[in-house]
C-alpha atoms as a PDB file:
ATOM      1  CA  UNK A   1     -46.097 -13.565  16.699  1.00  0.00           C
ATOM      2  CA  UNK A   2     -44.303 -13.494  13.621  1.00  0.00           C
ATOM      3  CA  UNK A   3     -45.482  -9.772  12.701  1.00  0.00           C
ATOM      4  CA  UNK A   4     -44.010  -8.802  15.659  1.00  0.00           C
ATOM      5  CA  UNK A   5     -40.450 -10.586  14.345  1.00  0.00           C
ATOM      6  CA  UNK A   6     -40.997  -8.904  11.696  1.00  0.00           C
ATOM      7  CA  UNK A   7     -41.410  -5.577  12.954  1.00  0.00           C
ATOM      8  CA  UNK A   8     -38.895  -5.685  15.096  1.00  0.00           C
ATOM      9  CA  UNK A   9     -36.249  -7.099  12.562  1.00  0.00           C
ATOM     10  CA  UNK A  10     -37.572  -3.857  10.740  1.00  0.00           C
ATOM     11  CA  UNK A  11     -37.054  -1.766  13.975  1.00  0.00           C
ATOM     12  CA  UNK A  12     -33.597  -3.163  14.463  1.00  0.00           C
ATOM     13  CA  UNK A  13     -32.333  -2.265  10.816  1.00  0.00           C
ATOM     14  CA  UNK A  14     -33.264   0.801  10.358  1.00  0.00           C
ATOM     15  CA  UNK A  15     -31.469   1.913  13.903  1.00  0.00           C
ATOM     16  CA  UNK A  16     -28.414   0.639  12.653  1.00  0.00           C
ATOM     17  CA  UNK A  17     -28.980   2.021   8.951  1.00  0.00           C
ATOM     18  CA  UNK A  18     -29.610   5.380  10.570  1.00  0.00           C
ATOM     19  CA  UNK A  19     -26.567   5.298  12.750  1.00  0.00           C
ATOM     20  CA  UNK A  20     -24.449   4.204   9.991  1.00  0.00           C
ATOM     21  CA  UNK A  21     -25.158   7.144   8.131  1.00  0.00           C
ATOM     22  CA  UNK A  22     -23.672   9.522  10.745  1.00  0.00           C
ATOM     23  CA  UNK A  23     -19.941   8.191  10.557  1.00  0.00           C
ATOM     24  CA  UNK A  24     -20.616   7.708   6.732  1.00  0.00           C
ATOM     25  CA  UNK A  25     -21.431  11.514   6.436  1.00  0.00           C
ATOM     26  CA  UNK A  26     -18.582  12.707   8.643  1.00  0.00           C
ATOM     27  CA  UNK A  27     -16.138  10.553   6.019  1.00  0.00           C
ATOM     28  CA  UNK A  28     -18.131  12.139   3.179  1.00  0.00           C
ATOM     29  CA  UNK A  29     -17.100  15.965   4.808  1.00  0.00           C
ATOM     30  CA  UNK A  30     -13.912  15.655   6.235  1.00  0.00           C
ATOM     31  CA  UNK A  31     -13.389  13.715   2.458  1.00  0.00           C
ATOM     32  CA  UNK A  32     -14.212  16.924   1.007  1.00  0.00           C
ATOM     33  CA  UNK A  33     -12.435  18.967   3.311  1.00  0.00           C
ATOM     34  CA  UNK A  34      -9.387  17.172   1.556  1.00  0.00           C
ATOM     35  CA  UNK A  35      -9.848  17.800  -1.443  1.00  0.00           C
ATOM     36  CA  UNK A  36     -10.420  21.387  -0.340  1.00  0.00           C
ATOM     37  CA  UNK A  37      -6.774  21.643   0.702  1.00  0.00           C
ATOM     38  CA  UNK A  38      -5.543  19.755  -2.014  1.00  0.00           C
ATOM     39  CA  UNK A  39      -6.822  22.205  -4.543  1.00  0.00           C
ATOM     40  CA  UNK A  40      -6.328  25.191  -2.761  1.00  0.00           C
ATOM     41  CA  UNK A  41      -2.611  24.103  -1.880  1.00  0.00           C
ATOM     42  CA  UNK A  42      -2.214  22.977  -5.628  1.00  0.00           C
ATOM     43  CA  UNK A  43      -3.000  26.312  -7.122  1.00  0.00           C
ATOM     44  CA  UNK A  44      -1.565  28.178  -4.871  1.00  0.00           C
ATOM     45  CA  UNK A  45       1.762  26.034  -5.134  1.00  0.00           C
ATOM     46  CA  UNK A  46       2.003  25.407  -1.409  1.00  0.00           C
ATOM     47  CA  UNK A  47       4.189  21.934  -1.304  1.00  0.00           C
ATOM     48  CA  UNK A  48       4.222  22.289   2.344  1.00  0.00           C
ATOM     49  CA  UNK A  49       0.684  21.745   2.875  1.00  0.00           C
ATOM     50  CA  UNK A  50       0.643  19.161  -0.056  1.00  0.00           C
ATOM     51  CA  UNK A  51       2.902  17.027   1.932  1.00  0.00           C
ATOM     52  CA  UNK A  52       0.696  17.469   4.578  1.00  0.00           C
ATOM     53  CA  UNK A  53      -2.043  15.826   2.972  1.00  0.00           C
ATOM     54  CA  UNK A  54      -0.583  11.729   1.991  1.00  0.00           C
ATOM     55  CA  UNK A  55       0.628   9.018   4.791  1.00  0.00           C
ATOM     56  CA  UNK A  56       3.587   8.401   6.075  1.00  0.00           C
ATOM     57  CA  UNK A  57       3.956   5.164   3.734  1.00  0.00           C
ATOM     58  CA  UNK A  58       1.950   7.182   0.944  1.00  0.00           C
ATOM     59  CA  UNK A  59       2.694   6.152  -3.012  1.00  0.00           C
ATOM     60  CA  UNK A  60       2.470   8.146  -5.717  1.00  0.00           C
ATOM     61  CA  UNK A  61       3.073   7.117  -9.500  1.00  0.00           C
ATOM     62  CA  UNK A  62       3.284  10.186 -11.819  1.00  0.00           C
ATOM     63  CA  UNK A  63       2.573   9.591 -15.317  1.00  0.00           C
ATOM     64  CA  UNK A  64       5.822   8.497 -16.874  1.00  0.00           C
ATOM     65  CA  UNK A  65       8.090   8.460 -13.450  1.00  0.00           C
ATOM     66  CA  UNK A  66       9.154   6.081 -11.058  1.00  0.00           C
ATOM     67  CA  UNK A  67       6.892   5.078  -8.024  1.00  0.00           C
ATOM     68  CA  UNK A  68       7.622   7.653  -5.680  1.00  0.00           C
ATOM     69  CA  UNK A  69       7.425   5.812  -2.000  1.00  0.00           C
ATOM     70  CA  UNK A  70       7.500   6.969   1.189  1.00  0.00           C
ATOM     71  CA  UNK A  71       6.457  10.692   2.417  1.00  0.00           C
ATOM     72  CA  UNK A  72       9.980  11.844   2.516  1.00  0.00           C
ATOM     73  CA  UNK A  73      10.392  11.139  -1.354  1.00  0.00           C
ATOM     74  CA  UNK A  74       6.886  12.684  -2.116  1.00  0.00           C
ATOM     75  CA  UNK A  75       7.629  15.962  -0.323  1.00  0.00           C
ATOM     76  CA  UNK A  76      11.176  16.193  -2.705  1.00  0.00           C
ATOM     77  CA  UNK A  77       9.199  15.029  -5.540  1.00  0.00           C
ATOM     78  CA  UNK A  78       6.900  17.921  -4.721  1.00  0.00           C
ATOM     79  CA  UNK A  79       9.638  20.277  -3.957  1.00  0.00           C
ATOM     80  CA  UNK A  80      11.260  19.183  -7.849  1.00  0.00           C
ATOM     81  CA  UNK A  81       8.464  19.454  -9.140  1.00  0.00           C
ATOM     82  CA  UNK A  82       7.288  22.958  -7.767  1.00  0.00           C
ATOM     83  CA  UNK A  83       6.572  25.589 -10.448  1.00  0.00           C
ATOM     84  CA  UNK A  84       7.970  28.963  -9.626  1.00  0.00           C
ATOM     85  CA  UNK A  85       5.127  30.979  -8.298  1.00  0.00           C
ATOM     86  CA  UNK A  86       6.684  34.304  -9.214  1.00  0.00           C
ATOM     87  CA  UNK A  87       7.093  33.475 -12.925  1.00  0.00           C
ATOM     88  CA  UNK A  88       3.843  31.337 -13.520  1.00  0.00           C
ATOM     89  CA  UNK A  89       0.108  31.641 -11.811  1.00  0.00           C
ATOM     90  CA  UNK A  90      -2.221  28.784 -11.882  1.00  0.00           C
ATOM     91  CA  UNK A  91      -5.338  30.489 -12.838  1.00  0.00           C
ATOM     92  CA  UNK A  92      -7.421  27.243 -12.811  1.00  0.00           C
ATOM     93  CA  UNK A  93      -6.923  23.612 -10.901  1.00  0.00           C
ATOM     94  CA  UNK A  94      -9.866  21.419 -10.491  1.00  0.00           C
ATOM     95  CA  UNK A  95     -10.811  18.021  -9.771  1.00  0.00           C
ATOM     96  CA  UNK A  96     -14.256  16.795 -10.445  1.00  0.00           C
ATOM     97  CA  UNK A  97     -14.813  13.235  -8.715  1.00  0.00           C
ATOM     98  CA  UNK A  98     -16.814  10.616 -10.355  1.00  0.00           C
ATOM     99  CA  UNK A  99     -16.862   8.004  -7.604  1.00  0.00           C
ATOM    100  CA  UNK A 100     -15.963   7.665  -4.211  1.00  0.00           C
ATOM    101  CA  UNK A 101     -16.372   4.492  -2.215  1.00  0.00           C
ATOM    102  CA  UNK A 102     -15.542   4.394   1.538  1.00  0.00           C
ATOM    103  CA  UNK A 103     -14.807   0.631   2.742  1.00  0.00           C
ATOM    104  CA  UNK A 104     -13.888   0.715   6.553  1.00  0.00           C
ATOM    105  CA  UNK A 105     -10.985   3.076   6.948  1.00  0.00           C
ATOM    106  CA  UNK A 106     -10.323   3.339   3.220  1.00  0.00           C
ATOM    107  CA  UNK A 107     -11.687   4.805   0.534  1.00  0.00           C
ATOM    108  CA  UNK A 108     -11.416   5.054  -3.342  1.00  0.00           C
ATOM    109  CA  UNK A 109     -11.719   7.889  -5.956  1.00  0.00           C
ATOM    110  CA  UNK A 110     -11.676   8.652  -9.419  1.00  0.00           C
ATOM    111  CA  UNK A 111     -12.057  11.481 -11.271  1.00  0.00           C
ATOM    112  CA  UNK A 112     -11.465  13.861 -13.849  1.00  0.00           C
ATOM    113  CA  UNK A 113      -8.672  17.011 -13.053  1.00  0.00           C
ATOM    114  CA  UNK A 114      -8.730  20.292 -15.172  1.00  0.00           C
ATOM    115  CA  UNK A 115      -5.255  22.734 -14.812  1.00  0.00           C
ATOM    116  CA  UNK A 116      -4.616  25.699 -16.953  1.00  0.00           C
ATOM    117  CA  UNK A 117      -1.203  28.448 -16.277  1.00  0.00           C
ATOM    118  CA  UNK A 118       0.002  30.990 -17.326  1.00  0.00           C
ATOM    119  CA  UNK A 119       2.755  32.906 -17.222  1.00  0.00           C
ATOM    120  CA  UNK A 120       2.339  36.272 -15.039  1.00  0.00           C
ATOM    121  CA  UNK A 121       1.034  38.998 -17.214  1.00  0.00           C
ATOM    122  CA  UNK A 122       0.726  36.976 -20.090  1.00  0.00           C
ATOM    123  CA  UNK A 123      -2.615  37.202 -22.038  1.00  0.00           C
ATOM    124  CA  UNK A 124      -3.190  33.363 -21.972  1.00  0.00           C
ATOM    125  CA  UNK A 125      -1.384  30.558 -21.089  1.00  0.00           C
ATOM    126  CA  UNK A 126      -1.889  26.958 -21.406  1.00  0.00           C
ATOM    127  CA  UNK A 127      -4.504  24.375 -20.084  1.00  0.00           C
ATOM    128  CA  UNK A 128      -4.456  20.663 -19.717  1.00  0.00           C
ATOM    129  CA  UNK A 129      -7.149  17.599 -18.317  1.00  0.00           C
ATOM    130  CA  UNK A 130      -6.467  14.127 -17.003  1.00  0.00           C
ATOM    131  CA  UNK A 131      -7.668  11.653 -14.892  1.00  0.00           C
ATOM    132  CA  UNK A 132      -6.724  10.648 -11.033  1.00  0.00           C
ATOM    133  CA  UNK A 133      -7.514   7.464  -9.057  1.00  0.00           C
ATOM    134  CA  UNK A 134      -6.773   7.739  -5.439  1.00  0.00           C
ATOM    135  CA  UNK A 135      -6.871   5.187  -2.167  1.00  0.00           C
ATOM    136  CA  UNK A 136      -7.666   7.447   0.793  1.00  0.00           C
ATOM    137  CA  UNK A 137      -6.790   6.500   4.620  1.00  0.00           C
ATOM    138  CA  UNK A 138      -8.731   7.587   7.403  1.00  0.00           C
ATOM    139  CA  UNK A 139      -6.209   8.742  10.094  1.00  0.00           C
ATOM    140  CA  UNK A 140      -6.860   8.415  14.099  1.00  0.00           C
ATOM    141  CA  UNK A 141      -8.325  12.090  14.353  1.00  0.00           C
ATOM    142  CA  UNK A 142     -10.934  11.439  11.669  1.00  0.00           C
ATOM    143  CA  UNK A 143      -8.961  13.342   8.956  1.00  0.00           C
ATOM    144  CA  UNK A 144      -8.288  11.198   5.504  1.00  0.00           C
ATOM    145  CA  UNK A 145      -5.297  11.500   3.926  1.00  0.00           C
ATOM    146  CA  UNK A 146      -3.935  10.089   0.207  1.00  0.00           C
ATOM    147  CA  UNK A 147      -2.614   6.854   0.937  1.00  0.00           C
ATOM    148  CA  UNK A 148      -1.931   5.816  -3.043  1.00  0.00           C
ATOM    149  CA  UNK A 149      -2.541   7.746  -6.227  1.00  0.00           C
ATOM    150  CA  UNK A 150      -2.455   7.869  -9.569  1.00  0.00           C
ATOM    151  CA  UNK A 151      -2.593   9.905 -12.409  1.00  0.00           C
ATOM    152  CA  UNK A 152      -2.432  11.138 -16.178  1.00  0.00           C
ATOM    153  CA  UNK A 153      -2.996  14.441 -18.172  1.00  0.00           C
ATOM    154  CA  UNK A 154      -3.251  15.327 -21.623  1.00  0.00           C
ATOM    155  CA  UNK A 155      -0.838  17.311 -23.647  1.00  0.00           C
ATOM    156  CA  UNK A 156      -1.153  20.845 -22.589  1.00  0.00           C
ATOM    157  CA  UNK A 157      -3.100  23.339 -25.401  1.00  0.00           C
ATOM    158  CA  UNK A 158      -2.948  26.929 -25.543  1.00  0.00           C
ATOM    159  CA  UNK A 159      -5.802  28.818 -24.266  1.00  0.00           C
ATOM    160  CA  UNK A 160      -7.241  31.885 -26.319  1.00  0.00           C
ATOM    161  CA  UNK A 161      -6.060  34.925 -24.460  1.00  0.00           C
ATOM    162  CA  UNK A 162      -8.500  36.626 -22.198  1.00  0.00           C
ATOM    163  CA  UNK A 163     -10.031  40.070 -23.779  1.00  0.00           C
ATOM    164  CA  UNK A 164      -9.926  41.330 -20.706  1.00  0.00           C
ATOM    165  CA  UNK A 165      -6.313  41.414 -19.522  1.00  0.00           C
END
């Protein structure tokens, strides 16, 4: 009798292991699907779609700015802070995530970011790395969105110019 506990117990756990996994992997794609559009709509300088991408009571705190609260003030923080896409081409934005833990309809991020710009035509232009922590919400339709983030870079350095151009 009590192999049969047992094996049932067994039974039992790995249904609801195996049926965990299925919303876990759907968080882990449409997770990835974010930062998708975040780095696509970063280097391509698309504040539109940026805004797109936090909550409505989403908070941001830029290395050496004030909290900026509320989606209204992050979409004209992103529309200040928009570099001029006919003057300057990012030729390089990357983030590289270290961690990401999903607790119930939240989830938390690190990771490393790697930029680099130039100016259009130029031979080189500059590059710069930091590091971002971010609290993700999951929204109704299954989509995540930044809820809170946080970040730093280094002092830009000049990049060697390209042989090629």
């Amino acid at each position: 009798m009590p192999n049969r506990t047992i094996a049932v117990f067994v039974c039992l756990a790995a249904l609801a292991a195996a049926q965990n996994s299925v919303p876990r992997s759907r968080d882990m794609a449409a997770i990835e699907e974010l930062h998708k559009k975040d780095a696509a709509a970063s280097k391509a300088g698309d504040v539109d779609t940026l805004a797109t991408l936090w909550t409505a009571d989403a908070v941001a705190l830029p290395p050496g700015e004030e909290p900026v609260i509320g989606i209204d003030a992050i979409r004209a923080w992103l529309n200040r802070s928009r570099m001029d896409t006919t003057k300057f081409e990012i030729t390089e934005y990357v983030m590289d995530f270290q961690e990401l833990r999903v607790i119930g309809d939240e989830a938390i991020e690190w990771g490393r970011t790697r930029a680099a710009m130039r100016p259009k035509g130029a031979p080189a232009g500059m590059h710069t790395t930091g590091n971002l922590m971010r609290v993700l919400r999951r929204q109704p339709d299954g989509t995540w969105k930044v809820a809170r983030a946080i970040w730093n870079l280094q002092r830009p350095t000049p990049e060697k110019p390209d042989p090629q151009r």
